[in-house]
N, C-alpha and C. Protein backbone atom coordinates (compact mmCIF):
# COMPACT_ATOMS: atom_id res chain seq x y z
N UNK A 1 2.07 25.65 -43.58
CA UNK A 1 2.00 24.24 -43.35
C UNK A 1 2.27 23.86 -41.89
N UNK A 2 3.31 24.26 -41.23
CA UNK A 2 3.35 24.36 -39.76
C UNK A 2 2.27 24.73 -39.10
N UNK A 3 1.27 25.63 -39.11
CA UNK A 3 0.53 25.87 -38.45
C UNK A 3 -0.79 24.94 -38.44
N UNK A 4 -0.53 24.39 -39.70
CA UNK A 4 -2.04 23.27 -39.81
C UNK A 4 -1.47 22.24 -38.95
N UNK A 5 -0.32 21.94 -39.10
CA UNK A 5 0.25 20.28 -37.97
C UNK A 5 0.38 20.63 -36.85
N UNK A 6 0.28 21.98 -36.43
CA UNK A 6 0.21 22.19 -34.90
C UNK A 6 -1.15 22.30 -34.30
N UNK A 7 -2.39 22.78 -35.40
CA UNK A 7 -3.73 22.65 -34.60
C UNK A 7 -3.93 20.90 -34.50
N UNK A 8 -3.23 20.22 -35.70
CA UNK A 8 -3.46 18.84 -35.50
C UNK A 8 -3.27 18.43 -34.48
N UNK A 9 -1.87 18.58 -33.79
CA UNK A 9 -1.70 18.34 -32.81
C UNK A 9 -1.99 18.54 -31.67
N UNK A 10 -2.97 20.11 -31.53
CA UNK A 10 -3.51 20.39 -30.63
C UNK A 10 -4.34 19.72 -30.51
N UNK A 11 -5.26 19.42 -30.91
CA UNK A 11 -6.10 18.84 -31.55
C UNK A 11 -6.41 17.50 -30.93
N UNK A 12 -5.38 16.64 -31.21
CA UNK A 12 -5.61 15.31 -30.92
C UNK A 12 -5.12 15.36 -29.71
N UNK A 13 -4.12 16.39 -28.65
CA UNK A 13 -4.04 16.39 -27.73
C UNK A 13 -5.19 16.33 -26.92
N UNK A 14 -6.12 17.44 -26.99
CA UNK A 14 -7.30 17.32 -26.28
C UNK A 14 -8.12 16.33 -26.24
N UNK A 15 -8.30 15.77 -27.68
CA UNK A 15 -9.06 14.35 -27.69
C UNK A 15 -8.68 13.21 -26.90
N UNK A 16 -7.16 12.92 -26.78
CA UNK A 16 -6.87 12.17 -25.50
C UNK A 16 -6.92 12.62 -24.33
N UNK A 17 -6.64 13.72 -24.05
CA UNK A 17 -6.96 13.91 -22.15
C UNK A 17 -8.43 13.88 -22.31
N UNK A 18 -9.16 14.38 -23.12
CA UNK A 18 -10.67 14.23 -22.09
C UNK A 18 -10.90 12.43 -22.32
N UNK A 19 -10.65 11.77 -22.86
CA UNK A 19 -10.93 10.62 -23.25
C UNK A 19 -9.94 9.51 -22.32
N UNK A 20 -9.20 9.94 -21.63
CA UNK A 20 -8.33 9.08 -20.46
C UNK A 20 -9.06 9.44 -19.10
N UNK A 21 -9.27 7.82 -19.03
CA UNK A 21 -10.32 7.44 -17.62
C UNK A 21 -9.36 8.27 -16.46
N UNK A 22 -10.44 8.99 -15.88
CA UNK A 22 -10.37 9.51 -14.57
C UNK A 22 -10.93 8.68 -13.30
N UNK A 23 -11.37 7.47 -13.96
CA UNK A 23 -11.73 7.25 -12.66
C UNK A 23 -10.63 6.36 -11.27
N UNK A 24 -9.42 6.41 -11.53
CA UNK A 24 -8.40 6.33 -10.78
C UNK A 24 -8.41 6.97 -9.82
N UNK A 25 -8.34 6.62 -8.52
CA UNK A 25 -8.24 7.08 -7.27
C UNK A 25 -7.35 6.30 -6.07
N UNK A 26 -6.71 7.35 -5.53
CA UNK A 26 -5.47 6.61 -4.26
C UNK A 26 -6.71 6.38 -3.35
N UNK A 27 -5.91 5.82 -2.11
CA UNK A 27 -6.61 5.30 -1.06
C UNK A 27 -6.21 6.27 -0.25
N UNK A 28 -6.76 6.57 0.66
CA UNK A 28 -6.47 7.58 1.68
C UNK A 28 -5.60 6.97 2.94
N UNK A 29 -5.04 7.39 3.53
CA UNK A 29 -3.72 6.89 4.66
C UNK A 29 -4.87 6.05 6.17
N UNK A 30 -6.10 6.91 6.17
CA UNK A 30 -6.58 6.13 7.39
C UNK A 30 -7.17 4.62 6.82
N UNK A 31 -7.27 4.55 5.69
CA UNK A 31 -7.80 3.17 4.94
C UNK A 31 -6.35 2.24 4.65
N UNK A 32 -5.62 2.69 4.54
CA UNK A 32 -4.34 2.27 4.31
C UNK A 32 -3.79 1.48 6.11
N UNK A 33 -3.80 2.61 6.95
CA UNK A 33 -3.56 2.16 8.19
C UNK A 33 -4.28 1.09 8.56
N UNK A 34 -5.78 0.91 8.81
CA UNK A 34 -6.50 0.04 9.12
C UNK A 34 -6.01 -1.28 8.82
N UNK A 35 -6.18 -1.49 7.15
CA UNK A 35 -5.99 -2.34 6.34
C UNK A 35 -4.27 -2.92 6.70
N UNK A 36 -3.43 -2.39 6.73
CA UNK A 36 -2.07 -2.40 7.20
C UNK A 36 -2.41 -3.26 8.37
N UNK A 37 -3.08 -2.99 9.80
CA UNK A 37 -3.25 -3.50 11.03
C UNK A 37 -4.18 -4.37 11.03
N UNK A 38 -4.94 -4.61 10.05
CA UNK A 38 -5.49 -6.15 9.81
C UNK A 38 -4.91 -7.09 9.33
N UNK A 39 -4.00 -6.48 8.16
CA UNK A 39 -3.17 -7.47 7.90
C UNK A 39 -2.19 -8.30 8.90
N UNK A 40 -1.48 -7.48 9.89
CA UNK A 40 -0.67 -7.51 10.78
C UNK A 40 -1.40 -8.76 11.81
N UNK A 41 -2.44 -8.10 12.03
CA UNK A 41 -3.48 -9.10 12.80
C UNK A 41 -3.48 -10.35 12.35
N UNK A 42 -4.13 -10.61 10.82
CA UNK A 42 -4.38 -11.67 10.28
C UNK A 42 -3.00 -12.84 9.77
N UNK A 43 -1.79 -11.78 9.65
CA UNK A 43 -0.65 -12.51 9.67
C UNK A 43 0.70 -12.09 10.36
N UNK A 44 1.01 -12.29 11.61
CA UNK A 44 1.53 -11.89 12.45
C UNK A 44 2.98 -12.22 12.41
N UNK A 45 3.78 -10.91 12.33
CA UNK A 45 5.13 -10.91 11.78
C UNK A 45 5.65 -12.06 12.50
N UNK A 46 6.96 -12.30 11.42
CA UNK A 46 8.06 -13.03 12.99
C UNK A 46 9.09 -12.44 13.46
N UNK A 47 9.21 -12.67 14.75
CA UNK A 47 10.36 -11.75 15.38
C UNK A 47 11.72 -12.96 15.47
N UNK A 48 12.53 -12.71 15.26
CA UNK A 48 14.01 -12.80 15.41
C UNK A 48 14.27 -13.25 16.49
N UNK A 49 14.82 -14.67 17.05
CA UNK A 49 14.61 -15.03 18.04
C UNK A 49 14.06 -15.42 19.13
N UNK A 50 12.74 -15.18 18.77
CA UNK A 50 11.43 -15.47 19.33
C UNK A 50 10.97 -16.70 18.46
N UNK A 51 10.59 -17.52 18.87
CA UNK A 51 9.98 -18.95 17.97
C UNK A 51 8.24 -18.92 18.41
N UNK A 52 8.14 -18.20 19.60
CA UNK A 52 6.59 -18.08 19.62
C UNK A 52 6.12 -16.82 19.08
N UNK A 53 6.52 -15.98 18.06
CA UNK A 53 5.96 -14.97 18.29
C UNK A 53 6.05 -15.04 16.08
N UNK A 54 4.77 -14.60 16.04
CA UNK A 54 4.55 -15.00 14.75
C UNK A 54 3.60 -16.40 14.70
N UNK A 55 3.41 -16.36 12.76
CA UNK A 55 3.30 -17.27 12.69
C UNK A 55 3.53 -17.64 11.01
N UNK A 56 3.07 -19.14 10.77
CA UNK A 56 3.42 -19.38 9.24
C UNK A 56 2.51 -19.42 8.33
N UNK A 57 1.18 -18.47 8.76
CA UNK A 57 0.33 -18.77 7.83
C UNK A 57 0.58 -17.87 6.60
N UNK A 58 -0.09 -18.39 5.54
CA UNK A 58 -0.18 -17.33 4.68
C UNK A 58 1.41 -17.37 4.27
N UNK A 59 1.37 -17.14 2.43
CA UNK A 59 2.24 -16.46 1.79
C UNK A 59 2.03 -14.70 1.68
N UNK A 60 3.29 -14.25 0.69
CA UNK A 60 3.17 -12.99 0.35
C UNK A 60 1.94 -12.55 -0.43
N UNK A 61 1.54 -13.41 -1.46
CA UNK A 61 0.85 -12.91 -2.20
C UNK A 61 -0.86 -13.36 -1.31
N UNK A 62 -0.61 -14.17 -0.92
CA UNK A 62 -1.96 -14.04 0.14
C UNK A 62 -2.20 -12.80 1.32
N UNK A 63 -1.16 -12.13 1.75
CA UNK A 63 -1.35 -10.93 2.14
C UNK A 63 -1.37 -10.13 1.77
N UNK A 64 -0.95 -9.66 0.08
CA UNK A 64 -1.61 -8.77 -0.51
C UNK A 64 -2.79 -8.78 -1.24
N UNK A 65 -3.23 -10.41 -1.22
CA UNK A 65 -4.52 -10.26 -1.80
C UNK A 65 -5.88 -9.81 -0.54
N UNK A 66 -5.49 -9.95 0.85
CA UNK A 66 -5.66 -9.98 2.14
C UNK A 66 -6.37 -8.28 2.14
N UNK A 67 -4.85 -7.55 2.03
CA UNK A 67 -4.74 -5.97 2.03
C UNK A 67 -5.84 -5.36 0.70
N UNK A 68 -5.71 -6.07 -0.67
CA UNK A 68 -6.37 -5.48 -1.10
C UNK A 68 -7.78 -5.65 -1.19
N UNK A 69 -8.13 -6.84 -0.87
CA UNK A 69 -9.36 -6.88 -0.41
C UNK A 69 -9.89 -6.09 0.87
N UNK A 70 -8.95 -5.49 2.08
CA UNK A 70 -9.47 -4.95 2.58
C UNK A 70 -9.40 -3.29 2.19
N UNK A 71 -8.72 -3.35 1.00
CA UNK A 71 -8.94 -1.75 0.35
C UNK A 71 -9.82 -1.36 -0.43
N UNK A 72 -10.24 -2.37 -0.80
CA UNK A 72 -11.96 -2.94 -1.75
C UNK A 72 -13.22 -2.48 -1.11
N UNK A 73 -13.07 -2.92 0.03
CA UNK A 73 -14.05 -2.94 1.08
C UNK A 73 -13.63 -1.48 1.79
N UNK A 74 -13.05 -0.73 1.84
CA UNK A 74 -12.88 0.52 2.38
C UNK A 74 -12.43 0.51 4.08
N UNK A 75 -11.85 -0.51 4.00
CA UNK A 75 -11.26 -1.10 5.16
C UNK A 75 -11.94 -1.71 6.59
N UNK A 76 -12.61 -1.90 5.78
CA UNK A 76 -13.02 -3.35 6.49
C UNK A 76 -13.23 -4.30 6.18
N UNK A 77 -13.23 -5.80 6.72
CA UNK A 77 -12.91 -6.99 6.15
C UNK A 77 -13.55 -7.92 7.20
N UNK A 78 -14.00 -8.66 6.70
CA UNK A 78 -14.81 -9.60 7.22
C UNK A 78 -14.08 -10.82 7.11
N UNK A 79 -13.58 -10.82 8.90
CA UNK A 79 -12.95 -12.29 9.14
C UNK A 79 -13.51 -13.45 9.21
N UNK A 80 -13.52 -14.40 8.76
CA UNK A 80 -14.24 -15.55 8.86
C UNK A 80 -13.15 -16.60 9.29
N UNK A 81 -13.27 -17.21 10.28
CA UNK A 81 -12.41 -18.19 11.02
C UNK A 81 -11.66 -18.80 10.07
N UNK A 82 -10.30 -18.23 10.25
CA UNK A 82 -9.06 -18.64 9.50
C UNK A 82 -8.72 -20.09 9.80
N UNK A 83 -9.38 -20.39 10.90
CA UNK A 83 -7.99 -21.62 11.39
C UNK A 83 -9.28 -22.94 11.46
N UNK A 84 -10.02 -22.52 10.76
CA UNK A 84 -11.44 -23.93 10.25
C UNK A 84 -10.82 -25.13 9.78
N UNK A 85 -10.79 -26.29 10.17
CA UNK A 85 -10.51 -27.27 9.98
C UNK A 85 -10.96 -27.35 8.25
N UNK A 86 -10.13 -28.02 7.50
CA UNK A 86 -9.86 -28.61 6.05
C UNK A 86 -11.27 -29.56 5.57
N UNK A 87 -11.59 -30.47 6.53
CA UNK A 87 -12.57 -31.30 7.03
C UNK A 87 -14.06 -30.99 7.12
N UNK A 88 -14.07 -29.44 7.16
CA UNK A 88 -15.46 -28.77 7.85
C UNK A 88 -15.61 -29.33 8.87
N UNK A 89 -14.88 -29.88 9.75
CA UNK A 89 -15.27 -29.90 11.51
C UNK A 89 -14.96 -28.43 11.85
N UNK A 90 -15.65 -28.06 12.81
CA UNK A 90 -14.84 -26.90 13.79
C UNK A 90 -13.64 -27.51 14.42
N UNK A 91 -12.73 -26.76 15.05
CA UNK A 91 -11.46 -26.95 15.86
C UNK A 91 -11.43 -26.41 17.13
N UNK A 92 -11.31 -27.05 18.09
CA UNK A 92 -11.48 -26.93 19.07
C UNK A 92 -10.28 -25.62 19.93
């Protein structure tokens, strides 16, 4: 009787690994970097005592939606003028 509940189990072992999506994949570190230094670009830390250096755009979760869109894209990202007037005027 043991030996029949252990092919079972073999059994249904295999049926789940081949049947769990492989298609999961990391990002590689030079896509990671890029994407990292666009972000940086697009939202520019603040430094500590410095009042010009930085700025307030953007929340957290807008820079990770930022990053992962540019991990989507394989690191590149297509800036389109952040600082466009609300109005659709351009800004001078």
């Amino acid at each position: 009787m043991p030996v029949r509940n252990m092919r079972r189990l073999v059994g249904l072992v295999c049926v789940l690994t081949l049947a769990a999506p492989a298609t999961a994949s990391a990002i590689t570190a030079e896509v990671a970097r890029a994407c990292e230094a666009a972000v940086a670009k697009a939202f520019p830390p603040r430094q500590i005592g410095n009042p010009a250096a930085g700025s307030a755009k953007g929340t957290a979760k807008d820079q990770r939606a930022y990053f992962q869109k540019c991990v989507a894209n394989n690191g590149k990202v297509d800036d389109a003028p952040a600082e466009a007037a609300k109005d659709g005027k351009p800004s001078k």
